[in-house]
N, C-alpha and C. Protein backbone atom coordinates (compact mmCIF):
# COMPACT_ATOMS: atom_id res chain seq x y z
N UNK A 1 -6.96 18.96 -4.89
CA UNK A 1 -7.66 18.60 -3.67
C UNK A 1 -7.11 17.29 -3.11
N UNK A 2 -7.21 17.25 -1.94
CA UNK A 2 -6.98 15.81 -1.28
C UNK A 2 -7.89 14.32 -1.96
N UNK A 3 -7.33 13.19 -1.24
CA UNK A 3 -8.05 12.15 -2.19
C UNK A 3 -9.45 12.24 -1.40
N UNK A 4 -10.10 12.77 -0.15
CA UNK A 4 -10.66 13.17 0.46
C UNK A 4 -11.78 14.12 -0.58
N UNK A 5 -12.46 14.21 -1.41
CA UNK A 5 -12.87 14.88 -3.03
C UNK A 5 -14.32 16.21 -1.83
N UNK A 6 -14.82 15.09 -1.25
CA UNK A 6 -16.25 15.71 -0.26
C UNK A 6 -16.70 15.35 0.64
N UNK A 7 -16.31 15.93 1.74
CA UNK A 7 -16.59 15.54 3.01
C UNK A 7 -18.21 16.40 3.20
N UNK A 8 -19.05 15.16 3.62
CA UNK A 8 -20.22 15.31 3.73
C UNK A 8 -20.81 15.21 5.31
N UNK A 9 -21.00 16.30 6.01
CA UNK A 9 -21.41 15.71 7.29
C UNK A 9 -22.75 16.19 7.91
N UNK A 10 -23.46 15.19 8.04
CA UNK A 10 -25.15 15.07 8.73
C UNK A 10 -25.32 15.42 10.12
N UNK A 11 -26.39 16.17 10.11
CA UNK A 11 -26.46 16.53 11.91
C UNK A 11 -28.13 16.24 11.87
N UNK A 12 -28.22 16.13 12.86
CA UNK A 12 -29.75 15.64 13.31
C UNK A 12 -30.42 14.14 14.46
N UNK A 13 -31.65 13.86 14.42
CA UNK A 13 -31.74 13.03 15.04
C UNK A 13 -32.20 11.72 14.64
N UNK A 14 -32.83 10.77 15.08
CA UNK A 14 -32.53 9.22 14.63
C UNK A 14 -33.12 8.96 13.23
N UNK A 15 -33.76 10.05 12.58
CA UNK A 15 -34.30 9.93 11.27
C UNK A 15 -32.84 9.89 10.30
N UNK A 16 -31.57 10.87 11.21
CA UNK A 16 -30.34 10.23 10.58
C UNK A 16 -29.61 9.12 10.70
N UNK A 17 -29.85 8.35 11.97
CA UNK A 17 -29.26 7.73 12.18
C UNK A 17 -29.57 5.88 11.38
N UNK A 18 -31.03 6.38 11.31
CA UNK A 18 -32.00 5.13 10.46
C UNK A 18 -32.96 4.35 11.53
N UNK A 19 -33.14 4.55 13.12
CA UNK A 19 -33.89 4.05 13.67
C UNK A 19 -35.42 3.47 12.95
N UNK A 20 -35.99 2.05 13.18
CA UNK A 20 -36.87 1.42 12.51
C UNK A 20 -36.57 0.80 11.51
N UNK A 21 -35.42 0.86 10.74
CA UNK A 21 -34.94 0.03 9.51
C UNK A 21 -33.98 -0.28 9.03
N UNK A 22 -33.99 -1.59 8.25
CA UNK A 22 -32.67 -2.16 8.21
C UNK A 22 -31.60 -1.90 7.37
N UNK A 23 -32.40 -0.90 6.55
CA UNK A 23 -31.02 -0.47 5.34
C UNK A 23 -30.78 1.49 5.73
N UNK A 24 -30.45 1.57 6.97
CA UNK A 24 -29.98 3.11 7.12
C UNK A 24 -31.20 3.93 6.89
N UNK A 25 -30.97 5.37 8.05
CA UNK A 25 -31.25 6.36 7.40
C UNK A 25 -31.44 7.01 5.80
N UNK A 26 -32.09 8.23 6.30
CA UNK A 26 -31.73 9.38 4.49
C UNK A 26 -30.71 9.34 4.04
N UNK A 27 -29.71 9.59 5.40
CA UNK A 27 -28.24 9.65 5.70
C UNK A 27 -27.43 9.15 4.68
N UNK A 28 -27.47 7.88 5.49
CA UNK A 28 -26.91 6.54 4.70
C UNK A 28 -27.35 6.40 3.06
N UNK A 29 -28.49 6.82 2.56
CA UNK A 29 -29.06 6.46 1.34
C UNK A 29 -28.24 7.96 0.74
N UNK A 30 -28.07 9.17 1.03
CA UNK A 30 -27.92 10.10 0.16
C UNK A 30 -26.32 9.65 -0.02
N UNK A 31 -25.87 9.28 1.03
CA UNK A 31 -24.19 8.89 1.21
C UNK A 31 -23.86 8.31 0.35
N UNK A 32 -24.96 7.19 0.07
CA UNK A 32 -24.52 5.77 -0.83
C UNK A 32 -24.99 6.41 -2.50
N UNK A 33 -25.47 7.41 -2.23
CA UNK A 33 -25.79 7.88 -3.86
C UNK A 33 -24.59 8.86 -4.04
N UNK A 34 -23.95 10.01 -3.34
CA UNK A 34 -23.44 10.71 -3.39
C UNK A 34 -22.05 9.69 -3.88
N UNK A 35 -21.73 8.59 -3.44
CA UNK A 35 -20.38 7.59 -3.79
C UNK A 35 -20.54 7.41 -5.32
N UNK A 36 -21.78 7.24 -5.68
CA UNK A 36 -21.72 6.80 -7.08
C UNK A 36 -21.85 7.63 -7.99
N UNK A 37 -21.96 9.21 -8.00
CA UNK A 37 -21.68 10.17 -8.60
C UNK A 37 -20.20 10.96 -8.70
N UNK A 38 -19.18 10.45 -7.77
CA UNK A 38 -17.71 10.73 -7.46
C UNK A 38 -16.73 10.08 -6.58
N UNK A 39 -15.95 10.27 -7.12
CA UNK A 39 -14.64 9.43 -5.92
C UNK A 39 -14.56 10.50 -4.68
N UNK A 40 -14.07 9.69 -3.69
CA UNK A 40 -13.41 10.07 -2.46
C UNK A 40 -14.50 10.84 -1.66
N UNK A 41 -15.52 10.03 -1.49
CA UNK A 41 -16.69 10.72 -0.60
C UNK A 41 -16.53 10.52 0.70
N UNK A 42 -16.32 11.25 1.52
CA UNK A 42 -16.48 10.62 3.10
C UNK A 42 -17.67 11.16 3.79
N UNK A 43 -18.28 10.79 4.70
CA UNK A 43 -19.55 11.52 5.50
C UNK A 43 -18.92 11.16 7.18
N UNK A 44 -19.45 11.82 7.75
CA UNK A 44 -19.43 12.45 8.86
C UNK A 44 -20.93 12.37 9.23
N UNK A 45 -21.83 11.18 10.11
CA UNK A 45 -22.65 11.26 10.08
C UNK A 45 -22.69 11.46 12.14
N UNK A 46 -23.35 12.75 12.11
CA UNK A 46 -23.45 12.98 13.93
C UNK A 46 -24.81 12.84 14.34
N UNK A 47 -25.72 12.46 13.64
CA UNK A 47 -26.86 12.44 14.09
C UNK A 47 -27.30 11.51 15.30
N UNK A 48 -27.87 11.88 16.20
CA UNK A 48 -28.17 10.95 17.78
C UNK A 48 -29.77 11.31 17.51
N UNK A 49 -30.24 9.65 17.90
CA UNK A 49 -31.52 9.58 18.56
C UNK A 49 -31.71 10.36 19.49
N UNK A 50 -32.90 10.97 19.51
CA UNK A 50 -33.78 11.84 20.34
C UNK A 50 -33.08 13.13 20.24
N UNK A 51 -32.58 13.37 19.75
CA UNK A 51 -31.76 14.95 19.42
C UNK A 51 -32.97 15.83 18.91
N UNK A 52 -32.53 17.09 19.71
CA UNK A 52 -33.34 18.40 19.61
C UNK A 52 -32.78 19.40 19.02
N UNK A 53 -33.37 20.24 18.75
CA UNK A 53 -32.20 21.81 18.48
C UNK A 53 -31.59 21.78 19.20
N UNK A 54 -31.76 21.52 20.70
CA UNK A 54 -31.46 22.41 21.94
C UNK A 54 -29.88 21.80 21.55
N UNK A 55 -29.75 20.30 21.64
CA UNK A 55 -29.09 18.78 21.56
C UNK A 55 -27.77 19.15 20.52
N UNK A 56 -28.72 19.17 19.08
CA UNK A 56 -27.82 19.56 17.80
C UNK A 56 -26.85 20.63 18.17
N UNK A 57 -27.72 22.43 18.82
CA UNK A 57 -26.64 23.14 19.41
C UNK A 57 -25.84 22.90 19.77
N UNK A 58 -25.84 22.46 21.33
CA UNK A 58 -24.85 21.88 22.08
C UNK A 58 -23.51 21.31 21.70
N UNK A 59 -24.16 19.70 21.23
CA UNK A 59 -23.44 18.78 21.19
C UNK A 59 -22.68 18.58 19.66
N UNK A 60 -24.14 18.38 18.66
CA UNK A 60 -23.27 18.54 17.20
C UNK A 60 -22.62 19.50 16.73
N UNK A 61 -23.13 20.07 17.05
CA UNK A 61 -22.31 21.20 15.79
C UNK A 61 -21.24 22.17 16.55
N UNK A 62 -20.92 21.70 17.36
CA UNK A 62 -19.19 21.98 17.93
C UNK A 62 -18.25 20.92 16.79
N UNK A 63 -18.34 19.74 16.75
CA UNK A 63 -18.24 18.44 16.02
C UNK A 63 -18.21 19.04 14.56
N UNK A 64 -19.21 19.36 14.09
CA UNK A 64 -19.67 19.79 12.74
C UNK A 64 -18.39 21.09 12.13
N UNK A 65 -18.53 21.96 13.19
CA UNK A 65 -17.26 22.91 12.56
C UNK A 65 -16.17 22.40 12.51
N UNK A 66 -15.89 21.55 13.75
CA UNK A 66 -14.12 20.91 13.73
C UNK A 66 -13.94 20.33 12.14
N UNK A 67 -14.80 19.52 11.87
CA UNK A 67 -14.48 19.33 11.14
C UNK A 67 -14.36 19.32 8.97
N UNK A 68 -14.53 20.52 9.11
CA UNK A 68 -14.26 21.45 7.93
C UNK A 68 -15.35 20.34 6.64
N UNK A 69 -16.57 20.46 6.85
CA UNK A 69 -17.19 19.78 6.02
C UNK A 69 -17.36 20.72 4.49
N UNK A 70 -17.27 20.17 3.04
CA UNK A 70 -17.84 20.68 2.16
C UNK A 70 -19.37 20.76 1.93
N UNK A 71 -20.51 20.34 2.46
CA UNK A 71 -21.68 20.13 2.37
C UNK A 71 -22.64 19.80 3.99
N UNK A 72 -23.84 19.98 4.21
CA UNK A 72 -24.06 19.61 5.61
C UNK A 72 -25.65 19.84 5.51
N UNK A 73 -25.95 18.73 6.22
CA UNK A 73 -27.68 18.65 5.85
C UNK A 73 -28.06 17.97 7.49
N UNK A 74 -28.97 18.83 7.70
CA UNK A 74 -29.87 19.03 8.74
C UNK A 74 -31.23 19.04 9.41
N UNK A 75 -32.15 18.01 9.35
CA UNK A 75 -33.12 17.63 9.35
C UNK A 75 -33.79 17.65 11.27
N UNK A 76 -33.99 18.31 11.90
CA UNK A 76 -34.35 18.31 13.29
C UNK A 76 -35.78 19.03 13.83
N UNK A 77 -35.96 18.73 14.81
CA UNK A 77 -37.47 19.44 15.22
C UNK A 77 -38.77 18.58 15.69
N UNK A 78 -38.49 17.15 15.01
CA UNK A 78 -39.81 16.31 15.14
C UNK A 78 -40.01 16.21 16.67
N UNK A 79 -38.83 16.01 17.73
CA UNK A 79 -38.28 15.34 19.17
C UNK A 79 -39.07 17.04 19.98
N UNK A 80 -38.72 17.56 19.57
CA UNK A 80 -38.74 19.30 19.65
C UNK A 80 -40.63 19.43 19.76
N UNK A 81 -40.94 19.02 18.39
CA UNK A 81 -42.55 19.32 18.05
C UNK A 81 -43.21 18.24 19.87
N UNK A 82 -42.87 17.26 20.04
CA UNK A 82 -43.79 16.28 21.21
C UNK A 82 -43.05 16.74 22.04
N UNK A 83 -42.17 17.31 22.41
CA UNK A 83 -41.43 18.17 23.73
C UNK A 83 -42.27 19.37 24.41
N UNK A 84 -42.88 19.98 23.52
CA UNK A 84 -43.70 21.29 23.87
C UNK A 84 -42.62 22.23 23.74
N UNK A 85 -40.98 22.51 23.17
CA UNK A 85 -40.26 23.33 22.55
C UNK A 85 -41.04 23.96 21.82
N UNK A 86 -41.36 25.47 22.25
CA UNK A 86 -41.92 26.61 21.54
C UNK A 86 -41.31 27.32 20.35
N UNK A 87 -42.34 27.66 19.07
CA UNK A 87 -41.14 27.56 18.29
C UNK A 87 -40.50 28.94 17.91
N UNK A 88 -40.19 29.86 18.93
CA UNK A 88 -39.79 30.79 19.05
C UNK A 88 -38.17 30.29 19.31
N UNK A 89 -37.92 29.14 20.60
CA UNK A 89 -36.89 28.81 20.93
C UNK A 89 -36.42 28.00 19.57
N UNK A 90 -37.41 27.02 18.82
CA UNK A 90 -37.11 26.35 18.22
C UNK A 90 -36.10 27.04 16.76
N UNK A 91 -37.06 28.30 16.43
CA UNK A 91 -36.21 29.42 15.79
C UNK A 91 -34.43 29.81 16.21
N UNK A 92 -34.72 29.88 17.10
CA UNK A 92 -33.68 30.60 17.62
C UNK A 92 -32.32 29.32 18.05
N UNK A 93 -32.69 28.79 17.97
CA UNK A 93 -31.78 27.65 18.21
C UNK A 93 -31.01 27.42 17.04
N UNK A 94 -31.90 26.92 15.81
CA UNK A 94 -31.43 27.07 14.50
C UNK A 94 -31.23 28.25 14.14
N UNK A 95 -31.17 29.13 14.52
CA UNK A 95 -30.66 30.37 14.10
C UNK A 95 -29.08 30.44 14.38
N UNK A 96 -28.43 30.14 15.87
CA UNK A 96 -27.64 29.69 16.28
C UNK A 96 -26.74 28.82 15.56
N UNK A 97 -27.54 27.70 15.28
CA UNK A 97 -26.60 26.48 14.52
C UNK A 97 -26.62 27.24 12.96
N UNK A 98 -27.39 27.73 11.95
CA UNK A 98 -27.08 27.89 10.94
C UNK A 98 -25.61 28.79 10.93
N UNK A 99 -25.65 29.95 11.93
CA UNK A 99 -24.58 30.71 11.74
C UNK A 99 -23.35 30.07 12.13
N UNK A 100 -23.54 29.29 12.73
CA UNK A 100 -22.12 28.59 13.21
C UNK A 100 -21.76 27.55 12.28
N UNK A 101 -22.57 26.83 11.16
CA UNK A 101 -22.76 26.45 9.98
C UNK A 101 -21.68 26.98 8.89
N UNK A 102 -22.73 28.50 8.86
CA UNK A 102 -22.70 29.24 7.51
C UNK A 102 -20.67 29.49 7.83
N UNK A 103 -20.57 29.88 8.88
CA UNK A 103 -19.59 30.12 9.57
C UNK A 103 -18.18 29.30 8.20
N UNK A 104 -18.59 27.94 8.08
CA UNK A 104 -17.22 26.98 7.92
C UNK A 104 -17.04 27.57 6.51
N UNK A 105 -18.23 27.86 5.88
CA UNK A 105 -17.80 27.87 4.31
C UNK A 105 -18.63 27.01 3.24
N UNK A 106 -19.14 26.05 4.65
CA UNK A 106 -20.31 24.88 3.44
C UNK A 106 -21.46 24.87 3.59
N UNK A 107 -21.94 24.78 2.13
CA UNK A 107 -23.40 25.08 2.11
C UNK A 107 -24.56 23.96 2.95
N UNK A 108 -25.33 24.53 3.56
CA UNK A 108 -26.31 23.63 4.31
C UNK A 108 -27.67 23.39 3.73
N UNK A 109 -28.23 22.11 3.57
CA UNK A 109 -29.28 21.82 3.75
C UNK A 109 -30.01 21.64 4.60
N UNK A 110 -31.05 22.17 4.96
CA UNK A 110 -32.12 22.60 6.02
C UNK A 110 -33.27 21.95 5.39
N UNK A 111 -33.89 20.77 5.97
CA UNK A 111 -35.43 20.12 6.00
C UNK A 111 -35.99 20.71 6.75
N UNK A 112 -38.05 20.89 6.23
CA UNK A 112 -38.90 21.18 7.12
C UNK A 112 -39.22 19.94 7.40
N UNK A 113 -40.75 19.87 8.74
CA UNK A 113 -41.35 18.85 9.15
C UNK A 113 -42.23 18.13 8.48
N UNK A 114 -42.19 17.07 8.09
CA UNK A 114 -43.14 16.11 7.26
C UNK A 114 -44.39 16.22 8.37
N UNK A 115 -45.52 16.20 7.65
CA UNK A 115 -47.05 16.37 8.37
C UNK A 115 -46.91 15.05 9.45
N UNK A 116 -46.78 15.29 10.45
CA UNK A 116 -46.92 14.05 11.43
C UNK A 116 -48.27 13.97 11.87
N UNK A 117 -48.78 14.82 11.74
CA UNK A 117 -50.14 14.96 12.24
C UNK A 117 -51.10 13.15 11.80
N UNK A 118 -50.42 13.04 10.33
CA UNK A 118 -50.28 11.94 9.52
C UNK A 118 -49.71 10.56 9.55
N UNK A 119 -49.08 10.25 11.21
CA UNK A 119 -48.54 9.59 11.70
C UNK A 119 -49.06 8.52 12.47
N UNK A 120 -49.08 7.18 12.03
CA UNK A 120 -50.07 6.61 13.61
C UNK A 120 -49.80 6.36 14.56
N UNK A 121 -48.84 7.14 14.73
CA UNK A 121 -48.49 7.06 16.53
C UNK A 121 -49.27 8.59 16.87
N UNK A 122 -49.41 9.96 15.87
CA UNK A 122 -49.74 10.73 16.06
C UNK A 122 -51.88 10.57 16.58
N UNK A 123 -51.97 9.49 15.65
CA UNK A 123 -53.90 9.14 15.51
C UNK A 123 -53.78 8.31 17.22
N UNK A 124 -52.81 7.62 17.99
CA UNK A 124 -52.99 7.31 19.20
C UNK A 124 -53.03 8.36 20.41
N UNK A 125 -52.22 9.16 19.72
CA UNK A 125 -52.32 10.47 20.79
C UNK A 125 -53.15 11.52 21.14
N UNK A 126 -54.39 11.25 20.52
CA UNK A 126 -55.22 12.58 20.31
C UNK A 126 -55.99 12.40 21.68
N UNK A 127 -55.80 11.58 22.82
CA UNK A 127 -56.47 11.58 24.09
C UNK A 127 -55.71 12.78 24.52
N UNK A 128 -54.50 13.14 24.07
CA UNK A 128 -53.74 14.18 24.97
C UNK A 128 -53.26 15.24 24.30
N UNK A 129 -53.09 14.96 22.99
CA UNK A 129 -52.50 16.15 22.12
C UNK A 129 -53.63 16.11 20.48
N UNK A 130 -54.51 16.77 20.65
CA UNK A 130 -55.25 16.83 19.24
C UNK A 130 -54.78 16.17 18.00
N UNK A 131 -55.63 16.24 17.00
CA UNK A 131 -54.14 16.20 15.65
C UNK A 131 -54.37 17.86 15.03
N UNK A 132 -55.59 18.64 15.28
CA UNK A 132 -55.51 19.95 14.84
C UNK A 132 -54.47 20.84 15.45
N UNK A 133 -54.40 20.14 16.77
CA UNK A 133 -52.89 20.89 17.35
C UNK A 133 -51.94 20.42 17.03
N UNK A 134 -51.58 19.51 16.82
CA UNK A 134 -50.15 18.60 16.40
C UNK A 134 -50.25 19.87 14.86
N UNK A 135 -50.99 19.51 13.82
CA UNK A 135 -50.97 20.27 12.54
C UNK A 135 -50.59 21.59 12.71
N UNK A 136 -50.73 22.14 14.13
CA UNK A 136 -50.75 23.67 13.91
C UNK A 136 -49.42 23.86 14.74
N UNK A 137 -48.79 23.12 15.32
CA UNK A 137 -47.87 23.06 15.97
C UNK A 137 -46.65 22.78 14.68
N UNK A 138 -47.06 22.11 13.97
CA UNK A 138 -46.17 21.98 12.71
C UNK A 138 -46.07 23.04 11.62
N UNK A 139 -47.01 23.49 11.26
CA UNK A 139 -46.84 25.09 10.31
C UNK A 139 -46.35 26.04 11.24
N UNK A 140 -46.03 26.09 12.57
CA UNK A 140 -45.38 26.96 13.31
C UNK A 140 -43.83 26.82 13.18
N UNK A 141 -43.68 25.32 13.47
CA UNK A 141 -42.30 25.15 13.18
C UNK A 141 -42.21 25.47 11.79
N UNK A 142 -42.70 24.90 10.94
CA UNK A 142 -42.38 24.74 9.26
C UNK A 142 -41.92 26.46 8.91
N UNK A 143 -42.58 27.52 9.49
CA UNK A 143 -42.90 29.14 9.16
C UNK A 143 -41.66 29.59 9.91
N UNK A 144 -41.16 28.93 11.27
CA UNK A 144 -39.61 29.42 12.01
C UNK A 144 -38.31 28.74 10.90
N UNK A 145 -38.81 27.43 10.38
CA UNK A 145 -37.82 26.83 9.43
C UNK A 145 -37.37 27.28 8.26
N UNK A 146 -38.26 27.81 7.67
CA UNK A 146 -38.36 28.62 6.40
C UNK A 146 -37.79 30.25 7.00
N UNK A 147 -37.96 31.40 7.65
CA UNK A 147 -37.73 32.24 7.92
C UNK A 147 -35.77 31.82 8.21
N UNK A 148 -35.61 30.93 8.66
CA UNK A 148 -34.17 30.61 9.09
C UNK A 148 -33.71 30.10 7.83
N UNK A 149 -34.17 29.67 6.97
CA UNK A 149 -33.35 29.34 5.76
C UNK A 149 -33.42 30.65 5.03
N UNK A 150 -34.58 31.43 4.84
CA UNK A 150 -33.95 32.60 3.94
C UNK A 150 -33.24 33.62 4.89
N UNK A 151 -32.94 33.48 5.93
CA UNK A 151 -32.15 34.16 6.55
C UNK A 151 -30.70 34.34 6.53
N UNK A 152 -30.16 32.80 6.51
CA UNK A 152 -28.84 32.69 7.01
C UNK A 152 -28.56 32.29 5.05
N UNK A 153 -29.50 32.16 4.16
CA UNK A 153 -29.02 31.52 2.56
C UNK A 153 -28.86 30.11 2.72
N UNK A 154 -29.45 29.51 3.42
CA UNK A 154 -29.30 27.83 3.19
C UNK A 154 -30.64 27.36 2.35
N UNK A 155 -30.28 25.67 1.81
CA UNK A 155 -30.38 25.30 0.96
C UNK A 155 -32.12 24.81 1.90
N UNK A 156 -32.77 24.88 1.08
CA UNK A 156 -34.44 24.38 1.79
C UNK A 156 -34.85 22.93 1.29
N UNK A 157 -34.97 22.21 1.93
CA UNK A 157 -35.96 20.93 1.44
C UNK A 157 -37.35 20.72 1.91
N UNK A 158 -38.24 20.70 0.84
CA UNK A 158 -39.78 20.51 1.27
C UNK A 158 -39.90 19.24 1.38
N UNK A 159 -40.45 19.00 3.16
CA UNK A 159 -40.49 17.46 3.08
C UNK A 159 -42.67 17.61 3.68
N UNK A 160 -42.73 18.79 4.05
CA UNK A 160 -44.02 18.46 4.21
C UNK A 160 -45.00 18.62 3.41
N UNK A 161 -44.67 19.25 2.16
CA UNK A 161 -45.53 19.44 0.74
C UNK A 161 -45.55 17.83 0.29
N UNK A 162 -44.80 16.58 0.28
CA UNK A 162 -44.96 15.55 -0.24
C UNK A 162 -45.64 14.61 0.73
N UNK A 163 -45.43 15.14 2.25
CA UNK A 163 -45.78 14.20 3.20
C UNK A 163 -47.44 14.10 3.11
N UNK A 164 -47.80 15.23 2.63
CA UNK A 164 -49.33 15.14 3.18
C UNK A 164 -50.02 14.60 1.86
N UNK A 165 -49.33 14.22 0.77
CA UNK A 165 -49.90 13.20 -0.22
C UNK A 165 -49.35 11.71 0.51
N UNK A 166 -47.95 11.88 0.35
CA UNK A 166 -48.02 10.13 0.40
C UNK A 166 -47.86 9.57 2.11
N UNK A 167 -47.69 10.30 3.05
CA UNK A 167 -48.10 9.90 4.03
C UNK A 167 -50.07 9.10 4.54
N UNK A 168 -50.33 10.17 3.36
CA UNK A 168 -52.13 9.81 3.73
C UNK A 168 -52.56 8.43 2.87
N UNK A 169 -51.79 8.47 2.05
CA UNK A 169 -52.55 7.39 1.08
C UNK A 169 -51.60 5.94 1.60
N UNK A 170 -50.39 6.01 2.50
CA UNK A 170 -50.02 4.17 2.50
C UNK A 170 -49.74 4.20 4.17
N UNK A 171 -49.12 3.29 4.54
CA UNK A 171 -49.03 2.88 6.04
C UNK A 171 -47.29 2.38 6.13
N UNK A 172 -46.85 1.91 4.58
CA UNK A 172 -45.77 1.58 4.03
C UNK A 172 -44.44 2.71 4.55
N UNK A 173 -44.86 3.88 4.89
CA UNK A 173 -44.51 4.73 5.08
C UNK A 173 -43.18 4.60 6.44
N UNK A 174 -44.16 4.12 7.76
CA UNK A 174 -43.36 4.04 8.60
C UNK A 174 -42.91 2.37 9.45
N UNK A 175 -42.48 2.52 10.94
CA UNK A 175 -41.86 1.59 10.91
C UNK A 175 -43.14 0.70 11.95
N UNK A 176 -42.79 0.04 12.76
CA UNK A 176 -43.37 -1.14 13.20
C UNK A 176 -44.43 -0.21 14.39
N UNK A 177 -43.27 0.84 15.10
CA UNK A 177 -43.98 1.81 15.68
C UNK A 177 -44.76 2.80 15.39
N UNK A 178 -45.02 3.17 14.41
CA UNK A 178 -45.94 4.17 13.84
C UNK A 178 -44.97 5.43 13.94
N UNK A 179 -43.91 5.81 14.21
CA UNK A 179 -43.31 7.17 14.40
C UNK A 179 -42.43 6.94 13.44
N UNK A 180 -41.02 6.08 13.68
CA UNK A 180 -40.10 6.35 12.49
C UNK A 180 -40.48 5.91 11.23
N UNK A 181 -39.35 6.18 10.13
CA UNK A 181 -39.94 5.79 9.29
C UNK A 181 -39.22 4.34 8.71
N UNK A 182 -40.20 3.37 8.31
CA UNK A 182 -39.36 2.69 7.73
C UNK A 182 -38.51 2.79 6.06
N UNK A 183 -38.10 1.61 6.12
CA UNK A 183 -36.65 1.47 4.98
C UNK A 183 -38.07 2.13 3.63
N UNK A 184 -38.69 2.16 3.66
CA UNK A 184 -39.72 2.93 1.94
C UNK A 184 -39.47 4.45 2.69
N UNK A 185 -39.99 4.66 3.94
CA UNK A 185 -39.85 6.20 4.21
C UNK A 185 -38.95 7.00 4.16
N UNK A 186 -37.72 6.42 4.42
CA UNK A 186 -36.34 6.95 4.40
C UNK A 186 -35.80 7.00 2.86
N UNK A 187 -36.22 5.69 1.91
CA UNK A 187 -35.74 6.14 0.84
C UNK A 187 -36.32 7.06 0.27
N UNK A 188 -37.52 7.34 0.49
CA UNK A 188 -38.41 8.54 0.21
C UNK A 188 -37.83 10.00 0.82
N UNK A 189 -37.52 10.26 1.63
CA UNK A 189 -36.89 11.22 2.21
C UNK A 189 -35.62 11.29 1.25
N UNK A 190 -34.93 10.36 1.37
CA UNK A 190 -33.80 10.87 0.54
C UNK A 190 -34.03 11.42 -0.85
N UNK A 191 -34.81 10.74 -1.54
CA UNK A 191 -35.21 11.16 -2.84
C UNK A 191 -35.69 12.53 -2.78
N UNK A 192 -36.16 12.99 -1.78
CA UNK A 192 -36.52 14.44 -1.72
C UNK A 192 -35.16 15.23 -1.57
N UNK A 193 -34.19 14.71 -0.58
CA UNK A 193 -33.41 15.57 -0.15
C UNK A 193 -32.35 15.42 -1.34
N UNK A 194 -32.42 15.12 -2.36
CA UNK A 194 -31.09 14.45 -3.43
C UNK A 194 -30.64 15.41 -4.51
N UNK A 195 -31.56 16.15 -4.94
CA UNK A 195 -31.43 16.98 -5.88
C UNK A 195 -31.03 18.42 -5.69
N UNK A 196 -31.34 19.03 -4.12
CA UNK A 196 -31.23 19.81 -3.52
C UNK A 196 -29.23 19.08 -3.00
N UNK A 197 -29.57 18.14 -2.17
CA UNK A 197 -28.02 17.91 -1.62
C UNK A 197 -27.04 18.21 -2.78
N UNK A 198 -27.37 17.52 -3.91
CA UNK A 198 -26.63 17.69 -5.24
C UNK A 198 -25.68 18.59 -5.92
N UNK A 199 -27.19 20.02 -5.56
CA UNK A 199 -26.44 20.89 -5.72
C UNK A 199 -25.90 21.94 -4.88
N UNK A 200 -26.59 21.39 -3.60
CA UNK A 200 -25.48 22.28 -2.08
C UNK A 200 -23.93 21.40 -2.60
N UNK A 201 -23.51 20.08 -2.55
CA UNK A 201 -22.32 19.82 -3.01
C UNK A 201 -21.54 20.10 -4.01
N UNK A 202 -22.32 20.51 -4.97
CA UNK A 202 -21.18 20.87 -6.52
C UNK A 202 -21.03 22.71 -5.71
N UNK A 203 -21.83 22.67 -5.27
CA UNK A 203 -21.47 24.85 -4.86
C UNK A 203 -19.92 24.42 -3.74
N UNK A 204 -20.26 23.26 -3.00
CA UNK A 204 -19.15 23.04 -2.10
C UNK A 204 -17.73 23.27 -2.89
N UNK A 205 -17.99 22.23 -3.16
CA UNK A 205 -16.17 21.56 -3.70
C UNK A 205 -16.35 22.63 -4.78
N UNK A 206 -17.08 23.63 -5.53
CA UNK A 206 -16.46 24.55 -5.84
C UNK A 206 -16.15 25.90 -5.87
N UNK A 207 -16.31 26.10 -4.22
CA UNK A 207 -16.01 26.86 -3.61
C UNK A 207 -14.55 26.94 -3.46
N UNK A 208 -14.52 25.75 -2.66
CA UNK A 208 -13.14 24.97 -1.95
C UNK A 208 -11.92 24.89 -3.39
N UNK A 209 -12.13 24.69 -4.61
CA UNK A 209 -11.50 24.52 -5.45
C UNK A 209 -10.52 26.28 -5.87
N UNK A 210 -11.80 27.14 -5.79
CA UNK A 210 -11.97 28.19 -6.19
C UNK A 210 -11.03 29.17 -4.93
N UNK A 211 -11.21 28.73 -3.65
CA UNK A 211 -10.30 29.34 -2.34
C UNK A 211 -8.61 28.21 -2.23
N UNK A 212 -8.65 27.53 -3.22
CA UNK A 212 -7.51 26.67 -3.48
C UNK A 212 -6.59 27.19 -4.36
């Protein structure tokens, strides 16, 4: 293989990018763990603030195929959920991007939605958007997310089975604004997404070894 060992590349929106805190995204944290388990890690991180499916379609993941990633993790929908994106489209969008994904050869990780309902920017909004609707607006997406991962064989991360424990019990959670998350939330996210990324990457590079 090249000295290049795993090219790792992230698609999504500012939850990749690390908006609200000072030590990076999931992104950045799975990146910086993934270095210390092997040489020659590179990432490819495309994630843009305020990115949607619609967004990721479009824009990333033209980006994402060029460039022949071994691994690829995908976290989108929150921008989508306060948009009023129905999640029929929301389905179908990621339906779109997984196949054009599955397409390169590398295995993907696919996150659901952490309970925002649980959010305190979400407890300011209930003059206009419930939180029983926000909640039900989220098991809609979570039920299109899941149907698209056993669809296309990508890798699943449960981020809303942990959210609705430790989102409820601290405040530590997010950032100054009540929406992103801060530097505890993100390392928390990563810790979810780590064991799963782990082993979407060892299936990578030995795939790639194996078509070598």
């Amino acid at each position: 293989m090249s000295a290049l060992s795993l090219r790792y590349v992230a698609l999504g929106d500012s939850s990749a990018v690390g908006v609200g805190a000072r030590n990076g995204g999931y992104v950045e944290h799975l990146f910086q763990r993934l270095r210390r388990t092997r040489p020659g890690v590179g990432l490819l991180n495309l994630g843009v603030s305020g990115a949607t499916s619609g967004t990721v379609l479009s824009g990333q993941l033209p980006k994402a195929i060029r460039s022949r990633p071994h691994v690829v993790t995908l976290a989108v929908g929150i921008n989508d959920l306060w948009r009023g994106v129905e999640p029929h489209q929301l389905e179908s969008n990621l339906d779109q991007i997984a196949r054009g994904l599955v397409s390169t050869g590398a295995p993907v990780v696919l996150a659901n939605l952490p309970d925002m309902s649980l959010a305190p920017v979400a407890r300011l909004a209930t003059h206009f958007l419930p939180l029983e609707l926000i909640a039900a607006r989220i098991a809609a997406f979570n039920e299109a997310l899941a149907r698209v991962v056993s669809r296309h064989g990508l890798f699943g991360v449960d981020l809303y089975s942990p959210s609705r424990v430790e989102l409820s019990g601290s405040a530590d959670y997010f950032s100054a604004d009540g929406f992103h998350p801060s530097d505890t939330g993100y390392q928390r996210m990563a810790e979810h997404f780590w064991p799963v990324l782990l082993q979407a990457a060892e299936r990578g590079v030995s795939s790639e070894q194996a078509a070598g």
